[in-house]
Every structure is written in C-alpha cells, then in structure tokens.
Protein backbone atom coordinates (compact mmCIF):
# COMPACT_ATOMS: atom_id res chain seq x y z
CA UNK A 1 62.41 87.94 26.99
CA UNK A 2 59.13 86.18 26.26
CA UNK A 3 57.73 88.32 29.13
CA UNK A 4 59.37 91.60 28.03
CA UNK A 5 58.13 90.98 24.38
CA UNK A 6 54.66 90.68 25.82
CA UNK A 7 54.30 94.13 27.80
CA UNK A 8 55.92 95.94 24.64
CA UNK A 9 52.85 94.40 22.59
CA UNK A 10 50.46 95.42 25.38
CA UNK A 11 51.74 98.63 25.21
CA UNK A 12 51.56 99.25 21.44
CA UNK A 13 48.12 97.89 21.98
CA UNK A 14 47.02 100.50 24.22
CA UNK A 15 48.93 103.54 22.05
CA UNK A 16 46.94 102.09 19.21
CA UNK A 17 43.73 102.01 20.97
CA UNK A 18 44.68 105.51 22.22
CA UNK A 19 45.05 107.24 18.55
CA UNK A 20 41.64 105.79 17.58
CA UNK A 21 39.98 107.30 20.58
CA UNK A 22 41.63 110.51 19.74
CA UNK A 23 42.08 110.61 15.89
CA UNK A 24 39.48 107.97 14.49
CA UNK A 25 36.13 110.29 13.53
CA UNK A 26 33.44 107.27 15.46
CA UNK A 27 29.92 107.30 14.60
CA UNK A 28 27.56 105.66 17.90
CA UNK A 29 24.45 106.03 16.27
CA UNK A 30 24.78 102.76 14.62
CA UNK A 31 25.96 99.62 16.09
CA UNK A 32 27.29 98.92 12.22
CA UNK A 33 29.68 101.13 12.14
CA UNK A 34 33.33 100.02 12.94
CA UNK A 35 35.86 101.53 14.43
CA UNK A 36 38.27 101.90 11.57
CA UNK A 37 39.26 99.85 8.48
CA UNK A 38 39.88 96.05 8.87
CA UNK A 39 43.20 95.00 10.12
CA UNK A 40 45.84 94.74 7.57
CA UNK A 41 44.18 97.11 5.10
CA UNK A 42 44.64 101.08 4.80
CA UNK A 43 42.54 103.56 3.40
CA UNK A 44 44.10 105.39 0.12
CA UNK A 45 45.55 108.93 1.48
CA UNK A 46 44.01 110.59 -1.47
CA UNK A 47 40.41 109.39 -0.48
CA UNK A 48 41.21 109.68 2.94
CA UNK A 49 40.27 112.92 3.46
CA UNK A 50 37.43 112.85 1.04
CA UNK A 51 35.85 110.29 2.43
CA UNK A 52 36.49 111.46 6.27
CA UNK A 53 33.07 111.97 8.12
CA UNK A 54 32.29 115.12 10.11
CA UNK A 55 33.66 115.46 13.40
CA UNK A 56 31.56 113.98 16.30
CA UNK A 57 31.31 114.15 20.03
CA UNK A 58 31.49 111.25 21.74
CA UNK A 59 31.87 109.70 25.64
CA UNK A 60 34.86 107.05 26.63
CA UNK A 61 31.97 105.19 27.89
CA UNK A 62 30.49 105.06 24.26
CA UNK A 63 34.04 103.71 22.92
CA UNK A 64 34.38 101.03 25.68
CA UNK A 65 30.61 100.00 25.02
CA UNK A 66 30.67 99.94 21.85
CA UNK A 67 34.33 97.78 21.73
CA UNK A 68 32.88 95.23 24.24
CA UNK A 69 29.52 94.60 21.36
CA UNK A 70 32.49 93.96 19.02
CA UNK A 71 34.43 91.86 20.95
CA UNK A 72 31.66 89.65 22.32
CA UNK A 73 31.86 90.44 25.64
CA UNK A 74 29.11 90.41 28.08
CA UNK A 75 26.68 93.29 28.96
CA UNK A 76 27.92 93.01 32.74
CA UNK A 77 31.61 93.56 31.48
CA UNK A 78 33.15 96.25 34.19
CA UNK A 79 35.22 98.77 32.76
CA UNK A 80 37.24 101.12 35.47
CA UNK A 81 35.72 104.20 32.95
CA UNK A 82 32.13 102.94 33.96
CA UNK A 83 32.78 103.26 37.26
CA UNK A 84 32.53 107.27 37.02
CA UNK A 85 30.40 108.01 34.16
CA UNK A 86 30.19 111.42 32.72
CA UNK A 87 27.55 112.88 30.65
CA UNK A 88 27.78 116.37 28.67
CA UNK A 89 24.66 118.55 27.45
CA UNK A 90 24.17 121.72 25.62
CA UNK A 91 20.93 122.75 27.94
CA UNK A 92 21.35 126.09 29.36
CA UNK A 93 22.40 126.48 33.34
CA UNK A 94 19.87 127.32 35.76
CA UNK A 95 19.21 130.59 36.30
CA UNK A 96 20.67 131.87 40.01
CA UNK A 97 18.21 133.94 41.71
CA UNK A 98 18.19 137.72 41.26
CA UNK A 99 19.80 139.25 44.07
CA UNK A 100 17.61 141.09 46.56
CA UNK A 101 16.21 144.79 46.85
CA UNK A 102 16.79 146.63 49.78
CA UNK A 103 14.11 148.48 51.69
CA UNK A 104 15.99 151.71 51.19
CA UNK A 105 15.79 154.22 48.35
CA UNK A 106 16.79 153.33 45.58
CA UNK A 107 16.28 149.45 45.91
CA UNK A 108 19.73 149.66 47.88
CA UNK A 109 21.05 148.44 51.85
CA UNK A 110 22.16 150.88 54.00
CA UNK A 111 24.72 150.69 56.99
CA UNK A 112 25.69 153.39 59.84
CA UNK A 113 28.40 155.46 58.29
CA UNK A 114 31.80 155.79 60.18
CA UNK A 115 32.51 159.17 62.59
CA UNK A 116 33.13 161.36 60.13
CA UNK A 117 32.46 165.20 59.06
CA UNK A 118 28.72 164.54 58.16
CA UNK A 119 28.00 162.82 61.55
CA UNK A 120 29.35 166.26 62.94
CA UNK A 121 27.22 168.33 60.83
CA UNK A 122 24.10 166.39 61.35
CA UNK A 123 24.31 166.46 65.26
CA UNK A 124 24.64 170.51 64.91
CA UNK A 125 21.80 170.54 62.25
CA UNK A 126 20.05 168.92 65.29
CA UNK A 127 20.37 170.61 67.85
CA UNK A 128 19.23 173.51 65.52
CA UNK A 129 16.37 171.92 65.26
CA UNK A 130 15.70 171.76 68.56
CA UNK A 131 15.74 175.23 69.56
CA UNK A 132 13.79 175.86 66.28
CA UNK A 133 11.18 173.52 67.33
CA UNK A 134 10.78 175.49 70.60
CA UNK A 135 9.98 178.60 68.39
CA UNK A 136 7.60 176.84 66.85
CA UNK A 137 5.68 175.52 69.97
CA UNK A 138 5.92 179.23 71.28
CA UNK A 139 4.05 180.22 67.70
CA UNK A 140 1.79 177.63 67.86
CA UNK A 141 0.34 179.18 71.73
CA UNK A 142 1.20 182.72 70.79
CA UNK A 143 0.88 183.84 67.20
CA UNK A 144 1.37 187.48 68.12
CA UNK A 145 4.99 186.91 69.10
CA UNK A 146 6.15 184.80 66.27
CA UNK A 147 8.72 185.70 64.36
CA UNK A 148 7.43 186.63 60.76
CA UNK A 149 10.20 183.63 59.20
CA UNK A 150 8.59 181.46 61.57
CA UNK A 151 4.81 182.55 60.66
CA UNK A 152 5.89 182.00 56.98
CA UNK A 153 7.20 177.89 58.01
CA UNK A 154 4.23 177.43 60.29
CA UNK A 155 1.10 178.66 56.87
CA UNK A 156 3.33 176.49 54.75
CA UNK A 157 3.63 173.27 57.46
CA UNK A 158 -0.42 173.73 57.60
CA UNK A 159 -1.00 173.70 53.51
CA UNK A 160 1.01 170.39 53.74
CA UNK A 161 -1.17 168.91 56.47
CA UNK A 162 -4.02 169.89 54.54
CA UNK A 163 -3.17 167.46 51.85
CA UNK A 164 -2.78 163.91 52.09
CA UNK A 165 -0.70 160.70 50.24
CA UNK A 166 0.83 162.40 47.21
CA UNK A 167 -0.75 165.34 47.04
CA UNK A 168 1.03 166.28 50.55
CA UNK A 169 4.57 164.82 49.18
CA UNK A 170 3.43 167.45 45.92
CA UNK A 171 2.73 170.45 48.24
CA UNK A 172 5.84 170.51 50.10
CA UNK A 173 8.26 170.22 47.37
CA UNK A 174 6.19 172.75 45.16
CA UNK A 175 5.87 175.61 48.26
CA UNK A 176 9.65 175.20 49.30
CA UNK A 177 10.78 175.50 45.87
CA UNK A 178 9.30 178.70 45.53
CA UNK A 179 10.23 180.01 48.75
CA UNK A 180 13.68 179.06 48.80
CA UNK A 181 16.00 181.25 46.11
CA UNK A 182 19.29 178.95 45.25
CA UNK A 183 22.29 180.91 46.77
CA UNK A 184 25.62 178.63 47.21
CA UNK A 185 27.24 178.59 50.95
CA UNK A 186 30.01 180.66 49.60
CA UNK A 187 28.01 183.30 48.41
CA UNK A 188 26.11 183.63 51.19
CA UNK A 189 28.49 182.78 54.35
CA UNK A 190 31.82 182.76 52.57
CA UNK A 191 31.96 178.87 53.36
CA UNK A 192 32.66 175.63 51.94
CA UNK A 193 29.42 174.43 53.39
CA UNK A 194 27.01 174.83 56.03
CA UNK A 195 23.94 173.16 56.65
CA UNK A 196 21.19 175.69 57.55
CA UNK A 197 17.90 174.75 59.71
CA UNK A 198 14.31 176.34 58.06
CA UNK A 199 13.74 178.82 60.01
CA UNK A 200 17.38 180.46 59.54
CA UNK A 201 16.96 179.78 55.89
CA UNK A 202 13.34 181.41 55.82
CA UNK A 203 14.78 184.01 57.54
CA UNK A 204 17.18 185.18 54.34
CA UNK A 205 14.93 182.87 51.72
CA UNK A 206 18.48 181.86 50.51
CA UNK A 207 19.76 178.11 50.55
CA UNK A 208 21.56 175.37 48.36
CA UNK A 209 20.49 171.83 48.00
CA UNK A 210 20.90 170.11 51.32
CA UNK A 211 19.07 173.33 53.12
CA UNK A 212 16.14 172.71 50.68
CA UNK A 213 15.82 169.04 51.56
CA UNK A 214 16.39 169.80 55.13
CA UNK A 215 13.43 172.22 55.31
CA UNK A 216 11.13 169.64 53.33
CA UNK A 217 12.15 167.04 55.94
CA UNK A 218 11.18 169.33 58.70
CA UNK A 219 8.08 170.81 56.82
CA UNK A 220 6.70 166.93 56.45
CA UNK A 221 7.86 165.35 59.59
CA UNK A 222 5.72 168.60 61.08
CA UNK A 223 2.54 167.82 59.26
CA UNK A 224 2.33 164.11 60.74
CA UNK A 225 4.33 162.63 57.94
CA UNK A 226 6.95 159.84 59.79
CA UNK A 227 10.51 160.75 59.71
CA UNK A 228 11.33 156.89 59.49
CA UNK A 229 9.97 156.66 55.72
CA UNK A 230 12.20 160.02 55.07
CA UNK A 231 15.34 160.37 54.09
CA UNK A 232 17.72 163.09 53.17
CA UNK A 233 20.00 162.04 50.28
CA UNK A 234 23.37 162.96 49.45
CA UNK A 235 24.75 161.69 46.54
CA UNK A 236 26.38 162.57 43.18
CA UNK A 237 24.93 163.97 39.52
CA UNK A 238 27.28 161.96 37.19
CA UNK A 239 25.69 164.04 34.20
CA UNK A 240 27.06 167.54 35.47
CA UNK A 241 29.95 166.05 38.22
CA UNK A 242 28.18 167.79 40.96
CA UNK A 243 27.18 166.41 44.42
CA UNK A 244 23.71 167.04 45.00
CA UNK A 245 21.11 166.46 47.85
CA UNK A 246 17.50 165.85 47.58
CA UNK A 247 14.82 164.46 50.10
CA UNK A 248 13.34 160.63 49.39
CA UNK A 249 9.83 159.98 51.27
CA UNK A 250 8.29 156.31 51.18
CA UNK A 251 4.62 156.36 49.94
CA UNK A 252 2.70 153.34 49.86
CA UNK A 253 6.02 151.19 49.76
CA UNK A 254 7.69 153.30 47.18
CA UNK A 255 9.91 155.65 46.81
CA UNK A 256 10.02 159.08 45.57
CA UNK A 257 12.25 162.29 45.01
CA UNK A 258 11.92 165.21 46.50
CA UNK A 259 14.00 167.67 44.47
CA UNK A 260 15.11 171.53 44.32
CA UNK A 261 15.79 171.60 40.25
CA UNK A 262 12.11 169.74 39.93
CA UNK A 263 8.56 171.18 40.55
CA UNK A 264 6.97 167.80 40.37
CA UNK A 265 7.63 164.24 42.06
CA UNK A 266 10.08 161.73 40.72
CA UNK A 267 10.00 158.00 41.04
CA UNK A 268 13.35 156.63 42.76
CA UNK A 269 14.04 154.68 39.51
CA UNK A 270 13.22 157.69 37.35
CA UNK A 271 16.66 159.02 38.91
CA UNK A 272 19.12 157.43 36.29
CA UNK A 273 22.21 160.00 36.79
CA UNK A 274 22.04 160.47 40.24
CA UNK A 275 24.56 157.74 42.75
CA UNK A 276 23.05 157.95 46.36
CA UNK A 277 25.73 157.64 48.76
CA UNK A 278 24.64 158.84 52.27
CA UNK A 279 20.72 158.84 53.77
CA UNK A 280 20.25 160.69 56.93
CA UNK A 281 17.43 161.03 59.24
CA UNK A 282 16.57 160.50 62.95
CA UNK A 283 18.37 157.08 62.99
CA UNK A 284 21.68 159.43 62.14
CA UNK A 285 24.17 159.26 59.08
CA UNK A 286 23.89 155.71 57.08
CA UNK A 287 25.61 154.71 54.13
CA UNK A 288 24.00 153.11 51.10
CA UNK A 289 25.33 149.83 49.91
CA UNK A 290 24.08 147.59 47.03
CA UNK A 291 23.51 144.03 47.53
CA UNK A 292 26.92 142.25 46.50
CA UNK A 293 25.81 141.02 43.30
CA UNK A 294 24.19 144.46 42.24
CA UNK A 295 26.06 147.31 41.03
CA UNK A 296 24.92 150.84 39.63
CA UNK A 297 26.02 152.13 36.21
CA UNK A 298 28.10 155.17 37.50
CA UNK A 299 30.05 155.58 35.06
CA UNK A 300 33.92 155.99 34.34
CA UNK A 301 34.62 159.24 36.36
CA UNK A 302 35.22 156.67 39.77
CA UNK A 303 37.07 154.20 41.27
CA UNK A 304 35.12 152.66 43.66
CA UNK A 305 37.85 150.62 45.45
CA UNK A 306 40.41 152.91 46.78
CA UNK A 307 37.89 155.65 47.40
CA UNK A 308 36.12 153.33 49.98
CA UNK A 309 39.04 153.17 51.94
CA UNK A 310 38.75 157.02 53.05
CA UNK A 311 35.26 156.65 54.12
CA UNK A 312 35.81 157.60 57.64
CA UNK A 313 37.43 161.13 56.36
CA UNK A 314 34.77 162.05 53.53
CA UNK A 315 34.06 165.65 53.68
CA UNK A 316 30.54 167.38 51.90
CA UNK A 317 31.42 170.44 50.65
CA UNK A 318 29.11 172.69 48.83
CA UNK A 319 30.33 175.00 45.68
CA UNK A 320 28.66 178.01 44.03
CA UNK A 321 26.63 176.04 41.25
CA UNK A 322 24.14 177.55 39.34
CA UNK A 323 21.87 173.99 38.80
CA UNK A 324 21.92 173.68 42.63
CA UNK A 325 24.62 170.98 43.50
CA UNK A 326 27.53 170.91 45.47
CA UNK A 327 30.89 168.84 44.96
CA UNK A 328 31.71 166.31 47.20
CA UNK A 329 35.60 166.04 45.20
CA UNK A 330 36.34 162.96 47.68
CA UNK A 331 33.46 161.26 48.96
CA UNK A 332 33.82 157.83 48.54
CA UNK A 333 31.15 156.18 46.34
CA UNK A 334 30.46 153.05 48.28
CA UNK A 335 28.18 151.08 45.96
C-alpha cells in the first residue's frame, strides 16, 4: 500500500507539473518570477483573468532550467530534455538557388522529340532542300539558266550577306516578309499542312508561318550565318489560340525572334504570349522542356499532364488564319 500510495503521488506530481507547462503563462526573462502562486494559496477567479500576463513562447529546456534554480539543484543537473535541445527562430529560410537557364530559346532545355509526324515532315523538308541547294550551286556557275524564283532567293541571300550581326538578322526578316504574301495550306494546296522549301514558295510568293521561317533559315544559313545558333520554332499564341512558327537566331549569346506578323526583331523574352514547344534544325526535331522548378505562365486553356502523354502522336496542322498561325488542336505542351 505504502508503495502504491507513493506512485499515485508521483503521478499527480507529474500531471501537476504537466498543466503548468501547458496552462501556466511563464515569464524567463527574470529569474524572479515564479512559476505560479505559492502552494496552498489560489488566485481570486475574478482577478484571475485580469491579472493574467500575455501569452509567451517558451522551450521545455527553459522550464526544467529554470525549476532546477528554484529547487537548488546544481548547474550540472542532467535532464533527459537536455539531452536533445531544440531551439526555434523567426529568421527567414535561406533562399534555394534559382533554378538554371537553358542554352536554348527562350531560357528553356531541349530534348530529341519522339518519331512522330514532325520528324516525318522535317526529313521531306530536307531532302527538298537538297535538290534546292543543287539549283542553287547550278545558279551560282550559270546565272543564265537560273530559274527566275531562284534568281529572286539568290539577290535576296546576297543583301543578307552584305550585312552583318543584327543588321543581317534585320535584313532577312524585313526582305522575306515582303516577298512572301500569307496564304494558308488550305487555300493554296487544299491541305491541312505542308511545309514548303524557298524556292517552291518563291516560285508562287505564297506561304504560311512555318514556310516563312523555313525560307529565313535557309536565306541565313546561306549567307554564312551557322545553322547551330538557328532554330525554327513551333509553338502556340495563347492570346489568339493559334499555333504559330517563327525562326529564333542566337546573336552574341542572345536570343531573338524572327517573325512573319513583325517587321522588326524581337527579344526572346519580349515574346510573353507565345509557348515554344518544338525547335528544329540540322540536329532534327527537339522538344523544349523547362528546368523542373521553372514553369511558363500559359495560361488556363491547357492541361499539361495528360497532353504529354500523346507526345509521340502530335500532329502540326496549319488552318486558314488571317494573323498567320496555324492550330496545332493536340500538340502536347511539354513545359
């Protein structure tokens, strides 16, 4: 009994020590202060919440510290709380680092896109390049025989290498601009879309967007410009819901946008409604990614997710658009 009686007062000793940690309002500042009121005696309920301090934040390690002062004990007391020690602060978190820009327009990564419709379209685009790049070597060592759409592509391909840094970038967008009307695919060839080398589209001076970018990408990489800082974009307008294409060409380490709807040269950044999605050039058909902790605004017109699961069956279609774009309907924006 005499044993029982004395775990039954240990353990209303440590319930009472308990509700004073977590109802007693303690003040550390001050070795003064006590705990509560003496033993024996109780505060008056009507002054007890008058006189009740303001709430304060305190440690277990403060409590146990602050007890063992009262009590007499020694500084070297060991407490099983002390063992761990825990400290709280209201300074901010370091900052994590920003997460990286890609080489790529647009600050973005890019990857090799999955067999799909564009890789099949780009490899015929190339090999219409090729034979068009044999006309143009026939041009270049007879003049007499050229073909006048190939006359036109080689003046314009020589005011372009006349010019150098920007003012080069400047020419080719401004000349192809104006010698380019915008026709859509389906008014033109009665098809969803078709990707037209320059010296077919000089030959009607019809085209859409991609065949405008297309024929800048030739016009440049012809005039010593390197294909490795160009790249044709296909992407999306989010302020009109069209799919659009435009040509990007690093200058100097930077960036800049080669458009059909533009006369002058655009910064990447400057771009703030268009998502890139694809970038093609002699390395093939790449898709753009954003670092992981990166995202562009595009929007609430797409679902990122489930689209990205269809990437290896995206199709580019073209539709009769007055502004120059196309729509894409279910290319996946992989950002």
């Amino acid at each position: 009994m005499k044993s029982l009686k004395s775990a039954s007062t240990a353990v209303m000793a440590v319930a009472a020590f308990s509700i004073s940690l977590c109802f007693a309002p303690l003040a550390f500042a001050a070795d003064e202060l006590s705990l509560g009121p003496p033993a024996g005696e109780l505060a008056p309920a009507s002054d007890a919440a008058a006189n009740r301090p303001p709430a304060t934040f305190f440690t277990i390690t403060d409590v146990l510290a602050k007890l063992d002062r009262q009590r007499g004990r020694g500084p070297n007391a060991l407490r099983t709380a002390l063992l761990t020690p825990s400290t709280a602060t209201d300074a901010l978190p370091a900052s994590k680092p920003l997460p990286p820009v890609g080489a790529e327009p647009f600050g973005l990564f890019t990857f090799r896109a999955p067999e799909n419709s564009l890789w099949r379209k780009w490899r015929g685009l190339e090999a219409d390049l090729a034979k068009e790049r044999t006309v143009l070597e026939q041009c270049r060592e007879n003049a007499t025989g050229c073909p006048p759409n190939a006359a036109q592509f080689l003046r314009l391909i020589g005011a372009v290498k006349a010019k150098s840094g920007r003012d080069r970038l400047d020419e080719a967008n401004r000349a192809i601009n104006q010698a380019i009307r915008y026709v859509s695919d389906f008014a033109q060839f009665g098809e969803a879309d078709r990707w037209t080398a320059p010296l077919a589209t000089f030959a009607t001076g019809k085209g859409d967007c991609e065949d405008y970018a297309i024929a800048k990408y030739i016009a440049l990489s012809e005039a010593g410009f390197a294909r490795d800082d160009l790249r044709l974009v296909l992407g999306r307008d989010r302020a009109i819901r069209q799919d659009h294409a435009v040509l990007a060409a690093r200058l100097d380490g930077h960036w800049l946008i080669l458009d059909s709807r533009r006369s002058e040269l655009i910064d990447d950044g400057e771009l703030a409604n268009f998502t890139p999605m694809f970038a093609i050039n002699e390395r093939g058909v790449q898709l753009f990614a954003a670092p992981y902790a990166k995202r562009l605004p595009f929007g609430d017109e797409f679902d990122a997710a489930p689209a990205a699961a269809n990437a290896a069956d995206t199709e580019w279609t073209s539709v009769d658009a007055p502004a120059g774009g196309g729509n894409i309907g279910t290319l996946p924006l992989l950002m």
